[in-house]
C-alpha atoms as a PDB file:
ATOM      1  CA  UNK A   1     -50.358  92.319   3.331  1.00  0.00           C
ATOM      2  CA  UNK A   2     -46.559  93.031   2.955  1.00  0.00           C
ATOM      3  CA  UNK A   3     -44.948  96.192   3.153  1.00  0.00           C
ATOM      4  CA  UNK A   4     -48.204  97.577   4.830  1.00  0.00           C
ATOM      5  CA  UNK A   5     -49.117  98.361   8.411  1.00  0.00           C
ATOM      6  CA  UNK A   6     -52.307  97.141  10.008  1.00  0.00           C
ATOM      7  CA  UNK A   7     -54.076 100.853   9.013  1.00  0.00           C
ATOM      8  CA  UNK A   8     -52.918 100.326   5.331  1.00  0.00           C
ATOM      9  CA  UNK A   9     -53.982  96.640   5.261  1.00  0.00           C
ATOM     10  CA  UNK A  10     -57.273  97.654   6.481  1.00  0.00           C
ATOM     11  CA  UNK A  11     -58.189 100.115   3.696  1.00  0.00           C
ATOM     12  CA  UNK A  12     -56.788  98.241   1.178  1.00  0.00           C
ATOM     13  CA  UNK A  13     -59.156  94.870   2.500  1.00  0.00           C
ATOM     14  CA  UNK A  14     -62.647  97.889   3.070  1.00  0.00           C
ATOM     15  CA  UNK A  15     -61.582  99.338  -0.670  1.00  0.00           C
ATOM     16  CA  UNK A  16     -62.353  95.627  -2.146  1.00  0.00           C
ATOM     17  CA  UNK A  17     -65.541  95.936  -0.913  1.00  0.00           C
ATOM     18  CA  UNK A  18     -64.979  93.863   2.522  1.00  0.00           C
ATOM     19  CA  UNK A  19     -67.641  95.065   5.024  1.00  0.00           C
ATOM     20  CA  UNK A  20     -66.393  92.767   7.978  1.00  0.00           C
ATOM     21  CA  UNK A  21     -65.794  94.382  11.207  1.00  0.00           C
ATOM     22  CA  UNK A  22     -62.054  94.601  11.851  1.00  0.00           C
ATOM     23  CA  UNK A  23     -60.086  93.648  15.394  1.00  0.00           C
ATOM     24  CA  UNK A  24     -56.605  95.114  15.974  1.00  0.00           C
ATOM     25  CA  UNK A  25     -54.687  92.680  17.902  1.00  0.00           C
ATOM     26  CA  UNK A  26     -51.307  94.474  18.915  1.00  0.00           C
ATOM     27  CA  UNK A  27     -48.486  93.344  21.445  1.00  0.00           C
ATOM     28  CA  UNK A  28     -46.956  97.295  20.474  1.00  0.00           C
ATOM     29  CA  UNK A  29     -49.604  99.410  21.429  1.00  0.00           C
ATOM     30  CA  UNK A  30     -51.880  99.572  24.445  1.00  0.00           C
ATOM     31  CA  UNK A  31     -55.025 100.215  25.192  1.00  0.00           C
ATOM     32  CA  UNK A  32     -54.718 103.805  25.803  1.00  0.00           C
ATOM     33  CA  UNK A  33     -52.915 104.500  22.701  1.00  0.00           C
ATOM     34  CA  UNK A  34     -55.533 102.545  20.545  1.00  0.00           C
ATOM     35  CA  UNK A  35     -57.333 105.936  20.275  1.00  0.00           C
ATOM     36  CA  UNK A  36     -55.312 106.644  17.211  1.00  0.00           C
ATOM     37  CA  UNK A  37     -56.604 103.460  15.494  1.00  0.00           C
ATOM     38  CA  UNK A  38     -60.173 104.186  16.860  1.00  0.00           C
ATOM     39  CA  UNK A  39     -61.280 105.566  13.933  1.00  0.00           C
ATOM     40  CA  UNK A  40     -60.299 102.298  11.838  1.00  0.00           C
ATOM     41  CA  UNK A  41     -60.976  99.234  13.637  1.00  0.00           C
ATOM     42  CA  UNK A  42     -63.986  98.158  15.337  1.00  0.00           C
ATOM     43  CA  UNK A  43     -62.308  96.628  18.436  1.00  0.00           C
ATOM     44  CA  UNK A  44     -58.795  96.385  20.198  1.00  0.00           C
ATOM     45  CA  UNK A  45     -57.327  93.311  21.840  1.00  0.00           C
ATOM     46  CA  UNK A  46     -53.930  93.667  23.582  1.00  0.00           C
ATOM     47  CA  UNK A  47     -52.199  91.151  22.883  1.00  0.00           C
ATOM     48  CA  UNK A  48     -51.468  88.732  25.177  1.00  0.00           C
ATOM     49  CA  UNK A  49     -54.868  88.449  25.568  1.00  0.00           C
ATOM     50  CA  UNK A  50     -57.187  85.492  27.485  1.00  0.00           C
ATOM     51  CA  UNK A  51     -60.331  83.675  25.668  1.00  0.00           C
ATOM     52  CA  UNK A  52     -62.693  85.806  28.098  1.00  0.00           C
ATOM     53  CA  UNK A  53     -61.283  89.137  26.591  1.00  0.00           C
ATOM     54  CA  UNK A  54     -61.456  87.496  23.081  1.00  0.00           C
ATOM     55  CA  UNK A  55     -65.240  86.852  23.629  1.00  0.00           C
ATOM     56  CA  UNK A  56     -65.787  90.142  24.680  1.00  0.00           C
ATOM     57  CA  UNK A  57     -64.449  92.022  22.048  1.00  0.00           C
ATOM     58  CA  UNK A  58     -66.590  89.370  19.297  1.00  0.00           C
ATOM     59  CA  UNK A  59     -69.502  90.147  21.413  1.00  0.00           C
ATOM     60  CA  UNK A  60     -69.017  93.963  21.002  1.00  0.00           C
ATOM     61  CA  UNK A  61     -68.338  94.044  17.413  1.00  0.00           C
ATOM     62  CA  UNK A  62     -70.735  91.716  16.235  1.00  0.00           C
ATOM     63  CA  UNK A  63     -73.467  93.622  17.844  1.00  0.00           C
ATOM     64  CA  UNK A  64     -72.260  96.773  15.677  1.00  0.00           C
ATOM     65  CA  UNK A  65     -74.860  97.904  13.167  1.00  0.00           C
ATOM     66  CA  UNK A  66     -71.671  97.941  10.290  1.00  0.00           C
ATOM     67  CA  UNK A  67     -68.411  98.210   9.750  1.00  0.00           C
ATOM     68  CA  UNK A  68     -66.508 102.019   9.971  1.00  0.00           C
ATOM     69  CA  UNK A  69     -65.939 102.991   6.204  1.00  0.00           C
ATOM     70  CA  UNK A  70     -63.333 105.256   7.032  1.00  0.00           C
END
């Protein structure tokens, strides 16, 4: 969504009533400062990332009972 970070875009998408679980892919951050985003997204891929470390994160939010509503 323009003029919006990733956080923003997020509760704009859960405050239409999406309920999917949410991935943030970043080349930016890494996966030690993803604990700031924690509380948003479901999962964190660093981006570049390899098809095993995409399947893993799937695997891990798809088992989630829901999505965060925060």
């Amino acid at each position: 969504m323009a003029g919006m970070n990733g956080r923003e875009a997020l509760t704009a998408i859960r405050a239409a009533g999406c309920k999917s679980p949410a991935i943030l892919c970043s080349g930016y951050i890494s996966s030690s400062e993803y604990g700031a985003y924690e509380d948003s997204f479901d999962g964190f891929l660093q981006k570049p990332f390899r098809r095993h470390e995409l399947e893993k994160v799937l695997a891990q939010v798809t088992h989630l009972k829901g999505p965060r509503t925060n």
